[in-house]
C-alpha atoms as a PDB file:
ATOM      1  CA  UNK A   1     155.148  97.337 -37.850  1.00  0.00           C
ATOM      2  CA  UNK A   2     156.756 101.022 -37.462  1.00  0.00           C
ATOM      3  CA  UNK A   3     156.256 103.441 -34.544  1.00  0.00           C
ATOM      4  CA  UNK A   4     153.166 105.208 -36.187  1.00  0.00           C
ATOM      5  CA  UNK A   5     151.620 108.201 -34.571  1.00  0.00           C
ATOM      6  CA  UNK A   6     148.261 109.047 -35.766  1.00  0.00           C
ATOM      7  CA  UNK A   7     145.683 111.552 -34.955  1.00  0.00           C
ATOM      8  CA  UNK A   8     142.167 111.561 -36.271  1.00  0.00           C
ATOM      9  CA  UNK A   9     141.588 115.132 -35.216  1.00  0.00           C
ATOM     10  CA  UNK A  10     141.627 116.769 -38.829  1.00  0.00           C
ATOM     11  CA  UNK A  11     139.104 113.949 -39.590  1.00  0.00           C
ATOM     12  CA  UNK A  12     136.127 114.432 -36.073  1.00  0.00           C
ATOM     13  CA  UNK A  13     136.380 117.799 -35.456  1.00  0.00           C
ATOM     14  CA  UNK A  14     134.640 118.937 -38.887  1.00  0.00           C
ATOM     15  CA  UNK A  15     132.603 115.454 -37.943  1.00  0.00           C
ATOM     16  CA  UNK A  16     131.288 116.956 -34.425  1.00  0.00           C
ATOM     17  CA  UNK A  17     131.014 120.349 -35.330  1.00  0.00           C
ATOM     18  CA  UNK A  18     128.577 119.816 -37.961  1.00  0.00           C
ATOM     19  CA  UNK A  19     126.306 117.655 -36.225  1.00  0.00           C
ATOM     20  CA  UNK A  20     123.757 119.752 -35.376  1.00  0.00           C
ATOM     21  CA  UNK A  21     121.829 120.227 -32.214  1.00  0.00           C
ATOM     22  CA  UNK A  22     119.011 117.502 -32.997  1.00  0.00           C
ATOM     23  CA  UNK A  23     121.243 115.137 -34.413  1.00  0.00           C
ATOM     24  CA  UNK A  24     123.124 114.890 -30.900  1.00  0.00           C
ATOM     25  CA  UNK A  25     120.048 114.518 -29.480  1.00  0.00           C
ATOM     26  CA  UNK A  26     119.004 111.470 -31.114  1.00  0.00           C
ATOM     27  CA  UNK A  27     122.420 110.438 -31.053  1.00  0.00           C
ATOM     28  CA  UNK A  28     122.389 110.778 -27.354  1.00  0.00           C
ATOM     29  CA  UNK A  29     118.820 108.859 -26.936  1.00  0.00           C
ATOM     30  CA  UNK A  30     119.994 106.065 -29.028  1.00  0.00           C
ATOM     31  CA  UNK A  31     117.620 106.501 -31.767  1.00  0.00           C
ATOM     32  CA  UNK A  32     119.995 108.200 -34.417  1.00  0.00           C
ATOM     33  CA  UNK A  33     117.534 109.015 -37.952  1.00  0.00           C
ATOM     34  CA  UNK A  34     118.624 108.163 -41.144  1.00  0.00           C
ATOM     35  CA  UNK A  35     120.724 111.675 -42.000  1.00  0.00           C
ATOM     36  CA  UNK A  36     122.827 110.778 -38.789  1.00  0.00           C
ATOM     37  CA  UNK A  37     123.307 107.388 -39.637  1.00  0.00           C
ATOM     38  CA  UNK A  38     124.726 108.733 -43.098  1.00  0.00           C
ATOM     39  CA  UNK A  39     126.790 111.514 -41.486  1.00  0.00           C
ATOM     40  CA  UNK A  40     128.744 108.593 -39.445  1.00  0.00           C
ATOM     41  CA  UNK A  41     129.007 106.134 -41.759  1.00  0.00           C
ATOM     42  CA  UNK A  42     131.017 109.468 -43.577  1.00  0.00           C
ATOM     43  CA  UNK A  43     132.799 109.158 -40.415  1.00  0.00           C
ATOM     44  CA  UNK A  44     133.882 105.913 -39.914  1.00  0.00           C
ATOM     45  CA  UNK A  45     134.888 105.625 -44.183  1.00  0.00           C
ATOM     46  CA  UNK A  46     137.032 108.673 -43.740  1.00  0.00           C
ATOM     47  CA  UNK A  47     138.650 107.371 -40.458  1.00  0.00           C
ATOM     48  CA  UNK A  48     139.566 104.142 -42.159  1.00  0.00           C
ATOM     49  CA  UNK A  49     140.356 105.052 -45.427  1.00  0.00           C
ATOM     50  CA  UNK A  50     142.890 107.997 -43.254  1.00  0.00           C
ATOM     51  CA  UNK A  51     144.126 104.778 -41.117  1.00  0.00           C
ATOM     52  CA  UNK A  52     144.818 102.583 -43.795  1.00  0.00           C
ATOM     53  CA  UNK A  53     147.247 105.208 -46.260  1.00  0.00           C
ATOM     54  CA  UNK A  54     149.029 106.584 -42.623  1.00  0.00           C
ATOM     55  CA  UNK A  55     149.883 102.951 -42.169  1.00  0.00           C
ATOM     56  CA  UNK A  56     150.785 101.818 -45.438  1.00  0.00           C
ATOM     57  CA  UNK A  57     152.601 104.752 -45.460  1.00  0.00           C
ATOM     58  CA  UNK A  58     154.625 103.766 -42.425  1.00  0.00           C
ATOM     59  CA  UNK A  59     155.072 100.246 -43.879  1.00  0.00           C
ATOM     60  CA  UNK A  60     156.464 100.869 -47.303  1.00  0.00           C
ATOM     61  CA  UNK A  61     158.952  98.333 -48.252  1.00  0.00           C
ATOM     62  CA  UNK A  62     156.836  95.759 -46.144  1.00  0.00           C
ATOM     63  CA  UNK A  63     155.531  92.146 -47.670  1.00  0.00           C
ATOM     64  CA  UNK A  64     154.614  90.844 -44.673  1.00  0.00           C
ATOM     65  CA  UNK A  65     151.086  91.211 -43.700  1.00  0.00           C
ATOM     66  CA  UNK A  66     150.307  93.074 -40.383  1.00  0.00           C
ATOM     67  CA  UNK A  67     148.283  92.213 -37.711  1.00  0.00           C
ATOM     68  CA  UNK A  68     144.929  93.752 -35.774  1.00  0.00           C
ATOM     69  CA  UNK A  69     147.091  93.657 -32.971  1.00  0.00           C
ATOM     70  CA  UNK A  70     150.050  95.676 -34.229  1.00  0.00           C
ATOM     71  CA  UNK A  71     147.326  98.302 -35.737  1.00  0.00           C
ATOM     72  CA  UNK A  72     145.382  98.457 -32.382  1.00  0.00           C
ATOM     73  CA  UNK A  73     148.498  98.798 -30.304  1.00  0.00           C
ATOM     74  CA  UNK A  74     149.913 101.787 -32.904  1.00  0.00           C
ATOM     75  CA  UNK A  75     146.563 103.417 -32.516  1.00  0.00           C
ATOM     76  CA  UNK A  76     146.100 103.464 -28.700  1.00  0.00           C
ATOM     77  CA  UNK A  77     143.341 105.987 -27.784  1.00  0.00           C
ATOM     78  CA  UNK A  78     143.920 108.226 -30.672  1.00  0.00           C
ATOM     79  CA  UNK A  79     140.265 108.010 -31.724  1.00  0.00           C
ATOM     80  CA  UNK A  80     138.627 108.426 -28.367  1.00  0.00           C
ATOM     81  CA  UNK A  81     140.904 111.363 -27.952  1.00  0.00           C
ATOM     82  CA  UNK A  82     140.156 112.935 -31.137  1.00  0.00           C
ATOM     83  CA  UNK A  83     136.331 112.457 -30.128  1.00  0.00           C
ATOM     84  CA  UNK A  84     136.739 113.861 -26.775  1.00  0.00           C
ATOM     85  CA  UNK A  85     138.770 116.634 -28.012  1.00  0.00           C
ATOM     86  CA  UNK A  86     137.042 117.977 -30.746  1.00  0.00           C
ATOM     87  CA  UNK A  87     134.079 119.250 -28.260  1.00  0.00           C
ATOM     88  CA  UNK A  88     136.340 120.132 -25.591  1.00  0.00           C
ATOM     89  CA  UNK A  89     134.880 117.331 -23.165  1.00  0.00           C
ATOM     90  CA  UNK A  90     136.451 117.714 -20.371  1.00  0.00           C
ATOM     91  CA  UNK A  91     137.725 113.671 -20.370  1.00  0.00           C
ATOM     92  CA  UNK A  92     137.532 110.385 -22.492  1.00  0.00           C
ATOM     93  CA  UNK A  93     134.729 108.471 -21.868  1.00  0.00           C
ATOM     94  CA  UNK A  94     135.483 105.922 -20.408  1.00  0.00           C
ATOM     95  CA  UNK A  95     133.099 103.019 -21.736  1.00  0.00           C
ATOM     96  CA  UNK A  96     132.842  99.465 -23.498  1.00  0.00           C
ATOM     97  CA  UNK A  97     131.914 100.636 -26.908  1.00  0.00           C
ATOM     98  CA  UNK A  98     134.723 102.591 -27.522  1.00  0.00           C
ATOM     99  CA  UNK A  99     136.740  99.339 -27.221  1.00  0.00           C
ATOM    100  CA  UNK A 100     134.358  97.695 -29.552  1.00  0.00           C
ATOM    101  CA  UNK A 101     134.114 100.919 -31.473  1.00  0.00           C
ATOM    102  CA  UNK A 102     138.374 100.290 -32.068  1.00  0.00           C
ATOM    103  CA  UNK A 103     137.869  96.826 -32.068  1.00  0.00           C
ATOM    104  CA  UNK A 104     135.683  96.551 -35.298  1.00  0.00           C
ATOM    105  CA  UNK A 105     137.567  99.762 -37.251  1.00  0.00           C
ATOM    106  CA  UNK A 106     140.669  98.054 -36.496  1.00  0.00           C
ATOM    107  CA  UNK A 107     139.621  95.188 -37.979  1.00  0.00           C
ATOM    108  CA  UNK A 108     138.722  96.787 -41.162  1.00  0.00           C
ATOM    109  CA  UNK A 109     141.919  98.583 -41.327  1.00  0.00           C
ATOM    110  CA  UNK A 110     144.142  95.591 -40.863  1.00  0.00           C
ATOM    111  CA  UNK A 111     142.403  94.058 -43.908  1.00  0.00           C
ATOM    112  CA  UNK A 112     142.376  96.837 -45.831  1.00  0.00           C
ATOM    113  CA  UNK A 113     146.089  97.225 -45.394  1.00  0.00           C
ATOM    114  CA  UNK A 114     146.468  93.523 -45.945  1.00  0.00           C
ATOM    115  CA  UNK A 115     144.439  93.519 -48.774  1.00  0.00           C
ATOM    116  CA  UNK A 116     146.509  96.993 -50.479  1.00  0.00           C
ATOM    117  CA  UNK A 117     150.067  95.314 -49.244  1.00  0.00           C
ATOM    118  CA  UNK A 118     149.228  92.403 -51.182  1.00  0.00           C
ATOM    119  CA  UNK A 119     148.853  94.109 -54.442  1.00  0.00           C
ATOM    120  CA  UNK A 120     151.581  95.676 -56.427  1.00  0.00           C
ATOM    121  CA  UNK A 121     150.850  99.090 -56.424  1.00  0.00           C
ATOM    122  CA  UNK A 122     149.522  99.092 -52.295  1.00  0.00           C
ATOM    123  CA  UNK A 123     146.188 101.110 -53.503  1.00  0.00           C
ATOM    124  CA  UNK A 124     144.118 101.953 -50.402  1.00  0.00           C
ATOM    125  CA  UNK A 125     141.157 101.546 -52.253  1.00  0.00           C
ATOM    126  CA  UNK A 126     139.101  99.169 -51.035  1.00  0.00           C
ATOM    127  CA  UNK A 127     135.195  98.462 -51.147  1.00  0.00           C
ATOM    128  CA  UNK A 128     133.721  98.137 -47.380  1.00  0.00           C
ATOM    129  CA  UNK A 129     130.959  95.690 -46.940  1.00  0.00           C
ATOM    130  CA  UNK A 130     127.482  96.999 -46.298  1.00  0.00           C
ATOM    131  CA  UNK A 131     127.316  94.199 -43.444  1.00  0.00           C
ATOM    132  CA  UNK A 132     130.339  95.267 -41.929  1.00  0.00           C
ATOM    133  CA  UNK A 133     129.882  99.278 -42.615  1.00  0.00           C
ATOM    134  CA  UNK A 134     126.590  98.520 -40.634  1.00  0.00           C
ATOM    135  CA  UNK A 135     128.250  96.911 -37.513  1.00  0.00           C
ATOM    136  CA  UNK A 136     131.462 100.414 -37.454  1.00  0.00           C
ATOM    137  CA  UNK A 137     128.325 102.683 -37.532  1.00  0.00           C
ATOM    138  CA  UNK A 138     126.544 100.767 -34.941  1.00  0.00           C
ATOM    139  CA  UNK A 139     129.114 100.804 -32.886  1.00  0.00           C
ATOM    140  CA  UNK A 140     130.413 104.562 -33.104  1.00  0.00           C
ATOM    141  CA  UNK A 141     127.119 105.121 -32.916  1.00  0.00           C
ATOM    142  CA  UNK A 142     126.805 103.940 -29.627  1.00  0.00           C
ATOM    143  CA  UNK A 143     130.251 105.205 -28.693  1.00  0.00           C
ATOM    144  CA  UNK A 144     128.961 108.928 -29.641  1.00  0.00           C
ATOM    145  CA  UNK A 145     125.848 108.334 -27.696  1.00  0.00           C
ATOM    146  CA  UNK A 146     128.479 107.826 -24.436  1.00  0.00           C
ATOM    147  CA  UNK A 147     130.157 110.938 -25.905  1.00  0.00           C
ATOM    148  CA  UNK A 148     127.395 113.428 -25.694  1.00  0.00           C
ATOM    149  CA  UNK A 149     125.889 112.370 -22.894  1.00  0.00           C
ATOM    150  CA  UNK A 150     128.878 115.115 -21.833  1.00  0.00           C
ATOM    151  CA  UNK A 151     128.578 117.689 -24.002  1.00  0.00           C
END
């Protein structure tokens, strides 16, 4: 797979700036209400839908499939950064469920791009299940709750 530099700035910072004050709150006790819950599931679509075109972007010409691996190792940090970043924490937080966090969006990624490399016209479009929508959201979820226990 290409060199692929990606940022999810342009996608969290509109994300953390409009959570509002109560929303980090239950975000930060672990007990996020339904309106949060929709607000990152927003999140995590827009993050992987932005994932998937950057790197079938980056692979056009490709008929090989591409692996979690090469997506996970492309992405580095870049969504803990963005995260840390867009609130001006002073650091990344340094915690087990923003691997798992990564783990499970880069998961859905590599099959979306899989799935859109594997067609003839490489459409992005792709239908995430519930199941598995559940699981990205629980995890940034808890991920956010690490994050704004510094804000």
């Amino acid at each position: 797979m290409p060199e692929l530099r990606v940022t999810l700035f342009p996608i969290v910072e509109p994300f953390v700036k409009g959570v509002t004050g109560d929303q980090w709150l239950l975000l930060r006790s672990g007990k996020p209400d339904g309106a949060t819950l929709i607000v990152v599931a927003d999140l995590v679509l827009e993050v992987v839908t932005s994932l998937t075109k950057a790197i079938l972007a980056a692979c056009t010409g490709m008929k090989t499939s591409v692996s979690e691996e090469s997506i996970r190792s492309s992405l580095g940090d870049a969504l803990s950064q963005s995260i840390a970043q867009a609130p001006d924490v002073a650091s990344q937080v340094e915690d087990d469920s923003v691997e798992l966090c990564a783990a499970v969006i880069t998961k859905e990624v590599a099959e979306s791009v899989n799935s859109a490399l594997s067609t003839p016209m490489h459409t992005a479009e792709r239908v995430v299940r519930p199941r598995r929508l559940n699981v990205m959201v629980g995890h940034t979820c808890t991920m956010l709750m690490a994050f704004a226990g510094k804000i």
